[in-house]
PDB file of N, CA and C in Angstrom:
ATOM      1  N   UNK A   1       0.852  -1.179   0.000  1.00  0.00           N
ATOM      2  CA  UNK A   1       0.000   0.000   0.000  1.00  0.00           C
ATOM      3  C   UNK A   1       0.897   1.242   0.000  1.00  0.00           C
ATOM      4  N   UNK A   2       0.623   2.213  -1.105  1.00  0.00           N
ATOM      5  CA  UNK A   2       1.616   3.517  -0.924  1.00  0.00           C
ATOM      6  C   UNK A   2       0.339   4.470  -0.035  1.00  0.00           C
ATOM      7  N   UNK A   3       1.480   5.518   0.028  1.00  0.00           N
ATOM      8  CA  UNK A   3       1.240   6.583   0.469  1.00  0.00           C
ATOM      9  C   UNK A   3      -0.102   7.331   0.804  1.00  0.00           C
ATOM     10  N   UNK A   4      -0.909   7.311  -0.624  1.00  0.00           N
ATOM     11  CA  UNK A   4      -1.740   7.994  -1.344  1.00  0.00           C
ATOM     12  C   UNK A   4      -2.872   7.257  -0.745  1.00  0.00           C
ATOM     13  N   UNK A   5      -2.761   5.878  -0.667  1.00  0.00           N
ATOM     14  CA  UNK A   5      -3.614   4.371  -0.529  1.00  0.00           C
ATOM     15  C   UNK A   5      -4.100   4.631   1.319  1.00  0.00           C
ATOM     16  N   UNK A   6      -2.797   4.721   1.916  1.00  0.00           N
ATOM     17  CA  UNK A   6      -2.874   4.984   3.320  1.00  0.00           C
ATOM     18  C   UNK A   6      -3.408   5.980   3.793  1.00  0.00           C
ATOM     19  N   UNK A   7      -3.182   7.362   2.954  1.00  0.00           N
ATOM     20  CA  UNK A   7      -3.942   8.519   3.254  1.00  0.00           C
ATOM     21  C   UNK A   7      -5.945   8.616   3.524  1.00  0.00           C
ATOM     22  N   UNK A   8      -6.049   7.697   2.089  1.00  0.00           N
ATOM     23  CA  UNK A   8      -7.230   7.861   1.799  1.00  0.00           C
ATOM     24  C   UNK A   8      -8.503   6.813   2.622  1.00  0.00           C
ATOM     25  N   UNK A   9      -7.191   5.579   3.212  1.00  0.00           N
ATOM     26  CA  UNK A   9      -7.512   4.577   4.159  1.00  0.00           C
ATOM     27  C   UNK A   9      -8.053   5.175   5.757  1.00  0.00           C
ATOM     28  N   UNK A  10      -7.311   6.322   6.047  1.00  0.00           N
ATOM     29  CA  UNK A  10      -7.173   6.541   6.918  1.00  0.00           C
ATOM     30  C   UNK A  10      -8.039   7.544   7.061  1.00  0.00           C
ATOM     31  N   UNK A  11      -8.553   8.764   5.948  1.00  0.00           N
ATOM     32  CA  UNK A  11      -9.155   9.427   5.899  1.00  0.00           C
ATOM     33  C   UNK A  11     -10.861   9.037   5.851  1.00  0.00           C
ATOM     34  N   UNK A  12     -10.847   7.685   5.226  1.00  0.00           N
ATOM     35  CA  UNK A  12     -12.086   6.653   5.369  1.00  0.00           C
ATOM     36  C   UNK A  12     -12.569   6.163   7.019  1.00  0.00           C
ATOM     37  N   UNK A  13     -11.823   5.938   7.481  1.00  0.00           N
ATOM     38  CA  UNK A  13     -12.020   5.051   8.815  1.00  0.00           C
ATOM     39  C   UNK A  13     -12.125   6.433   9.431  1.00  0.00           C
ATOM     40  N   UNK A  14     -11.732   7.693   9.267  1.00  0.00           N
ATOM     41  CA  UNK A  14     -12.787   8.671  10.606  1.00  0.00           C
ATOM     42  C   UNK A  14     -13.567   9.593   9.710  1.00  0.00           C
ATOM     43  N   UNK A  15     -13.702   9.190   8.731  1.00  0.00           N
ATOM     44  CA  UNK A  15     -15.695   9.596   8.102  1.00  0.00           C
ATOM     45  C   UNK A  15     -14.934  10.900   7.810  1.00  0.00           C
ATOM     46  N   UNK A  16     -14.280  10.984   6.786  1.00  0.00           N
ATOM     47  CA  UNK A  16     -13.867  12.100   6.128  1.00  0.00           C
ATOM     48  C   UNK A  16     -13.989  12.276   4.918  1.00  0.00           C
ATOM     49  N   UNK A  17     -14.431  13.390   4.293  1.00  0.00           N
ATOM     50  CA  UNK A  17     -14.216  13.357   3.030  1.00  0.00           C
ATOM     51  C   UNK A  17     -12.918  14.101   2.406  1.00  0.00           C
ATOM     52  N   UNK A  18     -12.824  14.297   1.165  1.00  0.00           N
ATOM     53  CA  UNK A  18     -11.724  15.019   0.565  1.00  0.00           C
ATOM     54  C   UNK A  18     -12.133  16.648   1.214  1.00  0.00           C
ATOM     55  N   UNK A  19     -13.059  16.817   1.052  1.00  0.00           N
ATOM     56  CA  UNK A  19     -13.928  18.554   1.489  1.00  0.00           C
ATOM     57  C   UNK A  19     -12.981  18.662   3.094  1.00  0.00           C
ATOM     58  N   UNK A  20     -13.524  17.643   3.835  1.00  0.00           N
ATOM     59  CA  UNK A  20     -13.311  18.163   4.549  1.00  0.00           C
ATOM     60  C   UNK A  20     -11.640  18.456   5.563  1.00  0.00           C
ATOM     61  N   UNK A  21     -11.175  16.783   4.460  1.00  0.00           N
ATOM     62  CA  UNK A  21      -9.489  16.816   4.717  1.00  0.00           C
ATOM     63  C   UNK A  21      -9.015  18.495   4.314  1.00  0.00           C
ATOM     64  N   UNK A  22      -9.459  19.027   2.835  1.00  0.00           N
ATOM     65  CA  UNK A  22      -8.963  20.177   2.383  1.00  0.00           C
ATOM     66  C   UNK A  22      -9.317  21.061   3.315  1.00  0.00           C
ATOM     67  N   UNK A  23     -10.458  21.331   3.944  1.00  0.00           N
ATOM     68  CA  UNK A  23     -10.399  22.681   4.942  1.00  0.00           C
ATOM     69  C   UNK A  23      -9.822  22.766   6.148  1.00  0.00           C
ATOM     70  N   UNK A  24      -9.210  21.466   6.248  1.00  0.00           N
ATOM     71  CA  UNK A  24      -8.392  21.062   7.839  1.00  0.00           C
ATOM     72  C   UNK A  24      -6.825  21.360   7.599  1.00  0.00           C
ATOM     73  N   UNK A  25      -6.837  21.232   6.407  1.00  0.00           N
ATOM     74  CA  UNK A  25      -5.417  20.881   5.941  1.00  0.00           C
ATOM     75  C   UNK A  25      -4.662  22.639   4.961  1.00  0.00           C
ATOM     76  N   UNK A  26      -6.015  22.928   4.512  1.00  0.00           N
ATOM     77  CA  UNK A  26      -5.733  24.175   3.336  1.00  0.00           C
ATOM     78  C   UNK A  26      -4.934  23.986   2.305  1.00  0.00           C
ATOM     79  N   UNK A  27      -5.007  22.660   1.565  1.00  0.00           N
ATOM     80  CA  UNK A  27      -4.737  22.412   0.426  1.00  0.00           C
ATOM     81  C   UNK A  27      -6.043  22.101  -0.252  1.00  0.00           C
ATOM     82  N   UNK A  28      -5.912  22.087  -1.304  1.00  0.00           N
ATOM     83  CA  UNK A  28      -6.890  21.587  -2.479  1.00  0.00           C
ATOM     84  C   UNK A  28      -7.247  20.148  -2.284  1.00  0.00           C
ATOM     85  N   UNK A  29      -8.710  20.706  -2.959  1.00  0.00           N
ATOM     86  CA  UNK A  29      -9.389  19.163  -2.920  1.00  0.00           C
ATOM     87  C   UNK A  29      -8.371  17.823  -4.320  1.00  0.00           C
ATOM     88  N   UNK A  30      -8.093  18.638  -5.314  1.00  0.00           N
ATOM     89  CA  UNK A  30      -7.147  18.515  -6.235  1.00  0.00           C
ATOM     90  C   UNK A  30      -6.113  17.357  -5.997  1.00  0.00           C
ATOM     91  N   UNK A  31      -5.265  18.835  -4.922  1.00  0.00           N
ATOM     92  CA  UNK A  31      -4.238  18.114  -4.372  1.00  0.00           C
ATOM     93  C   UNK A  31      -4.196  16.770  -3.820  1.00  0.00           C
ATOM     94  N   UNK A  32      -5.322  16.877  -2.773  1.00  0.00           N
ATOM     95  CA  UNK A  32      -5.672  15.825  -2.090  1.00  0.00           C
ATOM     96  C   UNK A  32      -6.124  14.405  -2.659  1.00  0.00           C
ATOM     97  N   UNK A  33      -6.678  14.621  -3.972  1.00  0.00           N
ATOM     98  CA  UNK A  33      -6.938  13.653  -4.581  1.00  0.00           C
ATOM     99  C   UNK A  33      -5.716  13.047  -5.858  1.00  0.00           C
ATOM    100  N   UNK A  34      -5.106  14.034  -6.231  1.00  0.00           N
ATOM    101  CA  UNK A  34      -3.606  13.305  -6.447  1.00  0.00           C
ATOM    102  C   UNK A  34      -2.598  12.484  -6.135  1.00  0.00           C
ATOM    103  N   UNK A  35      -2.906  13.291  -4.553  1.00  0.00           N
ATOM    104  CA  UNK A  35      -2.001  12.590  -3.373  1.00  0.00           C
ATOM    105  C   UNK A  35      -2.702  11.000  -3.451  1.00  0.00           C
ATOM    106  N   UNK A  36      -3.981  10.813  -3.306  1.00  0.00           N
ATOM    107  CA  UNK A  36      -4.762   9.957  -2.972  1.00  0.00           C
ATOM    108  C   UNK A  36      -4.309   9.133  -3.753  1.00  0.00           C
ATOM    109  N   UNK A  37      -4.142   9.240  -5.222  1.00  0.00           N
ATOM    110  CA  UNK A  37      -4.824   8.335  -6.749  1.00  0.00           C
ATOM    111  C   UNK A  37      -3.437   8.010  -6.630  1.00  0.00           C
ATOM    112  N   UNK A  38      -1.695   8.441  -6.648  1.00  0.00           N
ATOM    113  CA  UNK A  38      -0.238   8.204  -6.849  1.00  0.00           C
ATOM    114  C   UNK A  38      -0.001   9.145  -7.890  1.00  0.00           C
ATOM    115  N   UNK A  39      -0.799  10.431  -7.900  1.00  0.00           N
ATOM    116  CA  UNK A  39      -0.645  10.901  -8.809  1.00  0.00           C
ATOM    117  C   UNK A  39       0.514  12.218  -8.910  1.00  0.00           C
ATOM    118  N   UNK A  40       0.578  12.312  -7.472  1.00  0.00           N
ATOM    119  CA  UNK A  40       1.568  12.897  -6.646  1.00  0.00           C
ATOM    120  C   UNK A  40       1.866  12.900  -5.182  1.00  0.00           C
ATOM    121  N   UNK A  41       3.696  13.041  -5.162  1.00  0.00           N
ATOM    122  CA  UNK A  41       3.684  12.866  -4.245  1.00  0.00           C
ATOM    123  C   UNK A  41       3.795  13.588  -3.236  1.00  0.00           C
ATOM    124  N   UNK A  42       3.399  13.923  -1.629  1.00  0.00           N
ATOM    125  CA  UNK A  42       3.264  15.192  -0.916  1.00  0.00           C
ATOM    126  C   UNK A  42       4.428  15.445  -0.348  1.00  0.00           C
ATOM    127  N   UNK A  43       4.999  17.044  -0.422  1.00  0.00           N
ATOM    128  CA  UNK A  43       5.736  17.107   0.405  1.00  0.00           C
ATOM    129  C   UNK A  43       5.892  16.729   1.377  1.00  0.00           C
ATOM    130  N   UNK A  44       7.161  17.179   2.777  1.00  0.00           N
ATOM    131  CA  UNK A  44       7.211  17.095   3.686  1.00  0.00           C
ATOM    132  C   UNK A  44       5.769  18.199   4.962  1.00  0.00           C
ATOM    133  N   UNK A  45       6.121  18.734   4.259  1.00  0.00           N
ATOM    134  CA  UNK A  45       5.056  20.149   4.985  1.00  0.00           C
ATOM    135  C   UNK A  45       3.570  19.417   4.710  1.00  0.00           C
ATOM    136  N   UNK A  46       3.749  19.063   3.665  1.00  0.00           N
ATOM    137  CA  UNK A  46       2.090  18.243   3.355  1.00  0.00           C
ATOM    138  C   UNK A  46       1.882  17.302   4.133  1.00  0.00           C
ATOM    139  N   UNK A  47       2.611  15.968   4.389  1.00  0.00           N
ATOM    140  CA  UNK A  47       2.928  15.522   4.884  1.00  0.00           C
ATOM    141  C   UNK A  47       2.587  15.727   6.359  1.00  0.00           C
ATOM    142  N   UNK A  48       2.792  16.829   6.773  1.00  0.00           N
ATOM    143  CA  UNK A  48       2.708  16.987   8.152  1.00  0.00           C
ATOM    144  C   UNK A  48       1.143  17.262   8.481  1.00  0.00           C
ATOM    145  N   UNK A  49       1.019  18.531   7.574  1.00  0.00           N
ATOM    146  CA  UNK A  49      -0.246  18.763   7.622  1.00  0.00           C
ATOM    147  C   UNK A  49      -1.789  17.599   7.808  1.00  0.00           C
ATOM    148  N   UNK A  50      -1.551  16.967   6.851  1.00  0.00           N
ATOM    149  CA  UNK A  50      -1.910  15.672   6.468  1.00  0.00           C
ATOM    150  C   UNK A  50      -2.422  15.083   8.079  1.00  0.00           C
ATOM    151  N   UNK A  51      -1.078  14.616   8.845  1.00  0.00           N
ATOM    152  CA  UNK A  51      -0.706  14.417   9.606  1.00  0.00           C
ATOM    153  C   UNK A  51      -1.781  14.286  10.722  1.00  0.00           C
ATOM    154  N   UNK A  52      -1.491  15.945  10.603  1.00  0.00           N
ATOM    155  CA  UNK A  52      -2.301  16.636  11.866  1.00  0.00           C
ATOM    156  C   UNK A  52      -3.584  16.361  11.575  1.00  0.00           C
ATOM    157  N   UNK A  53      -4.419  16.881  10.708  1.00  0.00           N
ATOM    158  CA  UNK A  53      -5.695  16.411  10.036  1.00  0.00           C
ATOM    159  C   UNK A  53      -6.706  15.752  10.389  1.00  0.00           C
ATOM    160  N   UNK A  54      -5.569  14.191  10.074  1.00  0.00           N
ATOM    161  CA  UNK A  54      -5.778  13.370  10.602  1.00  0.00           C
ATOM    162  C   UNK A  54      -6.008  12.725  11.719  1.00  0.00           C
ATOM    163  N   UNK A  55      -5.111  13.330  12.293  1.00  0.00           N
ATOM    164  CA  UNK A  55      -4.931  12.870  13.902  1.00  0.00           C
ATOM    165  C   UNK A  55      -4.240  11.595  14.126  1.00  0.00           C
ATOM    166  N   UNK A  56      -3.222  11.823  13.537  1.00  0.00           N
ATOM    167  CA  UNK A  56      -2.275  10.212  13.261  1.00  0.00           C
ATOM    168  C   UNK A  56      -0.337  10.623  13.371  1.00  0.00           C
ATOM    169  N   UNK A  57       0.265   9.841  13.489  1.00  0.00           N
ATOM    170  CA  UNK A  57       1.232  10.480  13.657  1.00  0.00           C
ATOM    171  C   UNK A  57       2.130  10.405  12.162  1.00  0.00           C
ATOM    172  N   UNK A  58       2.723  10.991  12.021  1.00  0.00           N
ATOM    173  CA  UNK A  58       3.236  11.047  10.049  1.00  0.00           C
ATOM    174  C   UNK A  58       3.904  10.038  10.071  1.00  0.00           C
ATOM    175  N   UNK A  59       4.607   9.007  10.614  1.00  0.00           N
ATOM    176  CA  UNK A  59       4.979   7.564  10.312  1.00  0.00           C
ATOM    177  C   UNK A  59       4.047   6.356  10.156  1.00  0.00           C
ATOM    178  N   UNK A  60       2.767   6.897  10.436  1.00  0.00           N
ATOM    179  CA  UNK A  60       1.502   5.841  10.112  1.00  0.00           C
ATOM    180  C   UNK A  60       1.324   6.112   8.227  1.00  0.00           C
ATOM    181  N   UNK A  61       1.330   7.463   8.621  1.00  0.00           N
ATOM    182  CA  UNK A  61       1.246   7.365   6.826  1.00  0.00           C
ATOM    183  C   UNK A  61       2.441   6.952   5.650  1.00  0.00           C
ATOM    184  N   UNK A  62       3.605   6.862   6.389  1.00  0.00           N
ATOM    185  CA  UNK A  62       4.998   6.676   5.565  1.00  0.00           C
ATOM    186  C   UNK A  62       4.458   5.337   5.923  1.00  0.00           C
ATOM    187  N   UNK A  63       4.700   4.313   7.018  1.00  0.00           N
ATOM    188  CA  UNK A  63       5.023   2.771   6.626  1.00  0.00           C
ATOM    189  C   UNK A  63       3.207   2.305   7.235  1.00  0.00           C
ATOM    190  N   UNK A  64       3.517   1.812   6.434  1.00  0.00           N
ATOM    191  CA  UNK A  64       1.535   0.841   6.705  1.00  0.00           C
ATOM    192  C   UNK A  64       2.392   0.141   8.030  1.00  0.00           C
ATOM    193  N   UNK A  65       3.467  -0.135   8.599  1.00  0.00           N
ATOM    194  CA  UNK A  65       3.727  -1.308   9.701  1.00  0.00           C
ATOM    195  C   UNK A  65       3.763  -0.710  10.731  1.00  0.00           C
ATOM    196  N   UNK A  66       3.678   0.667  10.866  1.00  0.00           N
ATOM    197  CA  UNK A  66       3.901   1.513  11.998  1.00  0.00           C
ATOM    198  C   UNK A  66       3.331   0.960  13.337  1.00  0.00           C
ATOM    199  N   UNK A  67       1.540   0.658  13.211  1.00  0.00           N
ATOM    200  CA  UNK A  67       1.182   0.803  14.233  1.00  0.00           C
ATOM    201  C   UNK A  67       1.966  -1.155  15.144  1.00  0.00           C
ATOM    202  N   UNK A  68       2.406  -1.869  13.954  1.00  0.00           N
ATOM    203  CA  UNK A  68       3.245  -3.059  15.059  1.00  0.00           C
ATOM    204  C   UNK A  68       4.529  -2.919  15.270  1.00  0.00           C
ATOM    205  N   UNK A  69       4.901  -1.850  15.573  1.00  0.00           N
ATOM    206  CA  UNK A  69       5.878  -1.178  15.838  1.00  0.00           C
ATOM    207  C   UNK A  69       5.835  -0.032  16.969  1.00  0.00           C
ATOM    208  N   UNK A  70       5.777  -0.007  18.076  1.00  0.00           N
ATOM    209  CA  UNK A  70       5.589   0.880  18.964  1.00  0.00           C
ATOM    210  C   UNK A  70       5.896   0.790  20.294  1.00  0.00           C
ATOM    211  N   UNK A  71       6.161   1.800  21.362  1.00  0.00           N
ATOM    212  CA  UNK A  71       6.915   1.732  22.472  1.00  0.00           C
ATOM    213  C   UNK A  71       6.065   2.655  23.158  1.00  0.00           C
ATOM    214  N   UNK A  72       5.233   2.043  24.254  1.00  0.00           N
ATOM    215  CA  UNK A  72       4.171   2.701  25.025  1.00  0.00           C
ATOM    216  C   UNK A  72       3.402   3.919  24.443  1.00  0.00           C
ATOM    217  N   UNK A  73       3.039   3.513  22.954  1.00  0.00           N
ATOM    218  CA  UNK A  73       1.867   4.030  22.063  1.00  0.00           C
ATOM    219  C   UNK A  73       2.479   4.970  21.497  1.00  0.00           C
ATOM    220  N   UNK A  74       3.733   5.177  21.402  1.00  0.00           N
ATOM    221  CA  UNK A  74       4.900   6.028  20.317  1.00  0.00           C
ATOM    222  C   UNK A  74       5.053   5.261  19.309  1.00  0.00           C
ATOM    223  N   UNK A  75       5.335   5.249  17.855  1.00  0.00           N
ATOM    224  CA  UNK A  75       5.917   4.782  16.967  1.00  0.00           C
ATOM    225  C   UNK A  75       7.081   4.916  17.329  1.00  0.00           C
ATOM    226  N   UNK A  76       8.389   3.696  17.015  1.00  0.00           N
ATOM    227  CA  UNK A  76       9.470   3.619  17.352  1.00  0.00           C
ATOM    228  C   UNK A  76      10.214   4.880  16.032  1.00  0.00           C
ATOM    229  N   UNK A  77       9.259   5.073  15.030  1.00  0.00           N
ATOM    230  CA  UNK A  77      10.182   6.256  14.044  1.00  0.00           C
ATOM    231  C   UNK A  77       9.424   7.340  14.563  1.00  0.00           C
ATOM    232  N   UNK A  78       8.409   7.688  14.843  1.00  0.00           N
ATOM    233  CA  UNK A  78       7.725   8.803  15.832  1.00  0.00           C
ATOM    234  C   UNK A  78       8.703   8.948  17.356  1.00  0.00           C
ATOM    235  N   UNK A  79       8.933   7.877  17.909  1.00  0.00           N
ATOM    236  CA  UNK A  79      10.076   8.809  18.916  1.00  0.00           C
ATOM    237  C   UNK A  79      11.526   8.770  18.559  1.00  0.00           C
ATOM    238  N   UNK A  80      12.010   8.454  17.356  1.00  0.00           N
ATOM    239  CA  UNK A  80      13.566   8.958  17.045  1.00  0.00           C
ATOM    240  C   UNK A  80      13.042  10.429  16.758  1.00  0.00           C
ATOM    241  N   UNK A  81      12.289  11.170  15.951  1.00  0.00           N
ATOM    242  CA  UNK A  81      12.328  12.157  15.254  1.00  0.00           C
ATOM    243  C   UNK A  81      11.875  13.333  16.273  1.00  0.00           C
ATOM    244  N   UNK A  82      11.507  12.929  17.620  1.00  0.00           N
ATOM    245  CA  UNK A  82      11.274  13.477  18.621  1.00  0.00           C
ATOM    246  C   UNK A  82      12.576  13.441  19.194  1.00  0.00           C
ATOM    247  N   UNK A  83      13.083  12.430  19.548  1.00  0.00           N
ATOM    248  CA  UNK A  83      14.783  12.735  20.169  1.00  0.00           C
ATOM    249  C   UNK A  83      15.453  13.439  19.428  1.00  0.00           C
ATOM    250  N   UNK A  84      15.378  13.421  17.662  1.00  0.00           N
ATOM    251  CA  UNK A  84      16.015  14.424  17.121  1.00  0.00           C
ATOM    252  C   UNK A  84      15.696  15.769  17.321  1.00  0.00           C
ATOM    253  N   UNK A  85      14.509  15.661  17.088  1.00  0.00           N
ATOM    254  CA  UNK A  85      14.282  17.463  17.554  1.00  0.00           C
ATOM    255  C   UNK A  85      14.682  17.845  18.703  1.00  0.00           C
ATOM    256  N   UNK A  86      14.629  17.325  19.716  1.00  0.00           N
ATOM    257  CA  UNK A  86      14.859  17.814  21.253  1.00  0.00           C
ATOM    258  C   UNK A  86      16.563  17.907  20.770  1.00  0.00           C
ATOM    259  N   UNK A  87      17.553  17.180  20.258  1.00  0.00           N
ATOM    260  CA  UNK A  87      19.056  17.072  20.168  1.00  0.00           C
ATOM    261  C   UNK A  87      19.451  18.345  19.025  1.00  0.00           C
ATOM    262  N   UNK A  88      18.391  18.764  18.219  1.00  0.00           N
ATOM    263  CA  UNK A  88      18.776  19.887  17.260  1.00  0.00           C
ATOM    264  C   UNK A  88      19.733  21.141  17.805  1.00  0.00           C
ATOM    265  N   UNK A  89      19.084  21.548  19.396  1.00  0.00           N
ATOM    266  CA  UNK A  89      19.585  22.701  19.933  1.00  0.00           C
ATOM    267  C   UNK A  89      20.530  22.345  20.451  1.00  0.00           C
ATOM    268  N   UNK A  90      21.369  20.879  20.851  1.00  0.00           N
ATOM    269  CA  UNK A  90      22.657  20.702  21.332  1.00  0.00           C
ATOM    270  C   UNK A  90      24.497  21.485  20.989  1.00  0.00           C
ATOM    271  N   UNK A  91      24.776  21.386  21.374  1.00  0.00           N
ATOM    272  CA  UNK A  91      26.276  21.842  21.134  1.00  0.00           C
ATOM    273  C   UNK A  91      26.430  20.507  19.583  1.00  0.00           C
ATOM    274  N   UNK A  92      27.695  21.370  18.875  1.00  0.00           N
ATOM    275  CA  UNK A  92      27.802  20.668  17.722  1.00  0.00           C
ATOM    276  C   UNK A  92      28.699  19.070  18.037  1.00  0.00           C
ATOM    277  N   UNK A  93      29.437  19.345  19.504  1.00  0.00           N
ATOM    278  CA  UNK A  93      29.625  18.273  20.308  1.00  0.00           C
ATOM    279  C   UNK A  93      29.456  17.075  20.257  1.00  0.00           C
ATOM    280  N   UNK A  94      28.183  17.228  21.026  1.00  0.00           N
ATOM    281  CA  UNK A  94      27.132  16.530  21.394  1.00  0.00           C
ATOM    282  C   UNK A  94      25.671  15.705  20.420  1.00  0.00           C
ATOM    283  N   UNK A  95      25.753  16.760  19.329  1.00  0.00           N
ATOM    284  CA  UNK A  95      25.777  16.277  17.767  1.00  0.00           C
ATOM    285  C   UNK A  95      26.375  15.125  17.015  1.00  0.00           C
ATOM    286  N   UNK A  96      27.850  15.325  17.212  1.00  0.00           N
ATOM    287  CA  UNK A  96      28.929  14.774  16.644  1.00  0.00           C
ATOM    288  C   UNK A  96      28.772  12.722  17.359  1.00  0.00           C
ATOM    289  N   UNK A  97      28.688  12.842  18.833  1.00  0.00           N
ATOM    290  CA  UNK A  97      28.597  12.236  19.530  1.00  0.00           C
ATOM    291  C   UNK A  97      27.388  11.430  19.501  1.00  0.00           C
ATOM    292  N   UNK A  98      26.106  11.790  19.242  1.00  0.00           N
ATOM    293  CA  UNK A  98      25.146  11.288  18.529  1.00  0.00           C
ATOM    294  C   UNK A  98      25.452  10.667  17.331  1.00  0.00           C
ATOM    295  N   UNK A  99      25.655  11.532  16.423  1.00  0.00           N
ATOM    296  CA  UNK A  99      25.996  10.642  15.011  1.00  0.00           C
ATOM    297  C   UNK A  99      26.486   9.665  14.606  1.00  0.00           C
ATOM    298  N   UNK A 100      27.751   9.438  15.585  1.00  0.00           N
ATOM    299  CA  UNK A 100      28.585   8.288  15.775  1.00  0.00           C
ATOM    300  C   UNK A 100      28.333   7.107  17.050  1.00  0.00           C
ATOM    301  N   UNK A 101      27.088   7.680  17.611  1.00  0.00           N
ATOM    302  CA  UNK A 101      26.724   6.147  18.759  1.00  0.00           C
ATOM    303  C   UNK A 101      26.005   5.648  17.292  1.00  0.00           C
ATOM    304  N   UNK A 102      24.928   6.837  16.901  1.00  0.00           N
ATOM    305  CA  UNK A 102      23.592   6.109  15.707  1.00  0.00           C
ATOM    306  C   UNK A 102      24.449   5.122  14.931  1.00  0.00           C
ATOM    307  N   UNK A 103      25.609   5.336  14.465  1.00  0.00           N
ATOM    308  CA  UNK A 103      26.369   4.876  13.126  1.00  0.00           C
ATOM    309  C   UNK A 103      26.892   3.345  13.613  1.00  0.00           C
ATOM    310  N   UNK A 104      27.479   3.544  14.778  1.00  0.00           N
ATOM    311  CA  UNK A 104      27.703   2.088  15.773  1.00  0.00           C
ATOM    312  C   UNK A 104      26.735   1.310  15.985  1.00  0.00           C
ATOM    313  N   UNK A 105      25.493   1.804  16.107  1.00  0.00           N
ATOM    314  CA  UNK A 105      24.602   0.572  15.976  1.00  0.00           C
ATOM    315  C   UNK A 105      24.230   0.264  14.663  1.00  0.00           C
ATOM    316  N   UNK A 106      24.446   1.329  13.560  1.00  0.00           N
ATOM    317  CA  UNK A 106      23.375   0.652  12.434  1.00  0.00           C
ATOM    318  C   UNK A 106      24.648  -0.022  11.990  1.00  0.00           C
ATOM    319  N   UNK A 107      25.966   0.222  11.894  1.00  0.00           N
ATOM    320  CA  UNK A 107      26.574  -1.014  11.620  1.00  0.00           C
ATOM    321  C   UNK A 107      26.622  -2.263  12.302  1.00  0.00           C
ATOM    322  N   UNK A 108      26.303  -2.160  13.888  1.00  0.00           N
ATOM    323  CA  UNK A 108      26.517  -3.411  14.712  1.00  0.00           C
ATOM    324  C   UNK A 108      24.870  -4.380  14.046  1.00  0.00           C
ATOM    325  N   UNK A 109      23.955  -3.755  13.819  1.00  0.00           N
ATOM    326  CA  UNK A 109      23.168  -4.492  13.174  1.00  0.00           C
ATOM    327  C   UNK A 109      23.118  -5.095  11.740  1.00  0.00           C
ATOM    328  N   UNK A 110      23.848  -4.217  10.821  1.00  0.00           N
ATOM    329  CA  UNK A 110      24.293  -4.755   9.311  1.00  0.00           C
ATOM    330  C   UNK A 110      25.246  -5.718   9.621  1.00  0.00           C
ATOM    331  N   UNK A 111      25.864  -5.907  10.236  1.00  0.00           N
ATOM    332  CA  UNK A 111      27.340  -7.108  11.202  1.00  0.00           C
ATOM    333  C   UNK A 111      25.799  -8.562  11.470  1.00  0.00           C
ATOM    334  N   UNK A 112      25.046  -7.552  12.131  1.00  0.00           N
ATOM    335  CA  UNK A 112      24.376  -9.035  12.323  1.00  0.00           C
ATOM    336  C   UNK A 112      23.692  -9.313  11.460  1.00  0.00           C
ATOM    337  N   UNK A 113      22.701  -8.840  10.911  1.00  0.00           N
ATOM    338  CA  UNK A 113      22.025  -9.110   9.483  1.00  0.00           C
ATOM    339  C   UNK A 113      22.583  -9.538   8.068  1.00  0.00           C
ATOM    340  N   UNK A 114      23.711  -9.916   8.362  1.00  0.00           N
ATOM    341  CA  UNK A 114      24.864 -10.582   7.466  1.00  0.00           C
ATOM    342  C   UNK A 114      24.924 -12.050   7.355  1.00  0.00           C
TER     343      UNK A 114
END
């Protein structure tokens, strides 16, 4: 299921129409139905919007697997992108130091997935 598929899935199951996604969202009904069909794809900002709209968190709409994936009702990619934001205002440090624990595990897992 892409993107467009999930949007319109999701916009179904809380009794929405395109009308009313567009006045929540302030994009076009257009848009919305592009997005819907694969006819395009939404930005990030759309994306968010979308999001909110909805009332879903924007990794439900990127991976259909989201919701078996979760850590006391967080998406496990819904709370990295929350630790990232909170780490944005860090020293470039402490940045640096991040980048390279993240990099140690995604190789210690490509080591095991081998």
């Amino acid at each position: 299921m892409d993107i467009g598929e999930r949007i319109r899935q999701i916009r179904k199951e809380k009794n929405m129409s395109i009308i009313d996604l567009a006045n929540l969202t302030d994009l076009s009904k257009s848009t919305i139905s592009e997005i819907e069909n694969g006819k395009k794809k939404p930005a990030f900002d759309t994306l968010k919007k979308l999001a909110s709209a909805l009332n879903v968190p924007m990794a439900k709409l990127l991976d259909e697997n989201e919701e078996d994936e979760t850590i006391l009702g967080i998406s496990k990619s819904e709370k990295l992108v929350k630790s990232l934001q909170r780490a944005k205002n860090q020293p470039k440090e402490v940045l640096d130091d991040l980048a390279d624990f993240i990099e140690i595990i995604l190789e210690k897992e490509e080591r095991k997935n081998k």
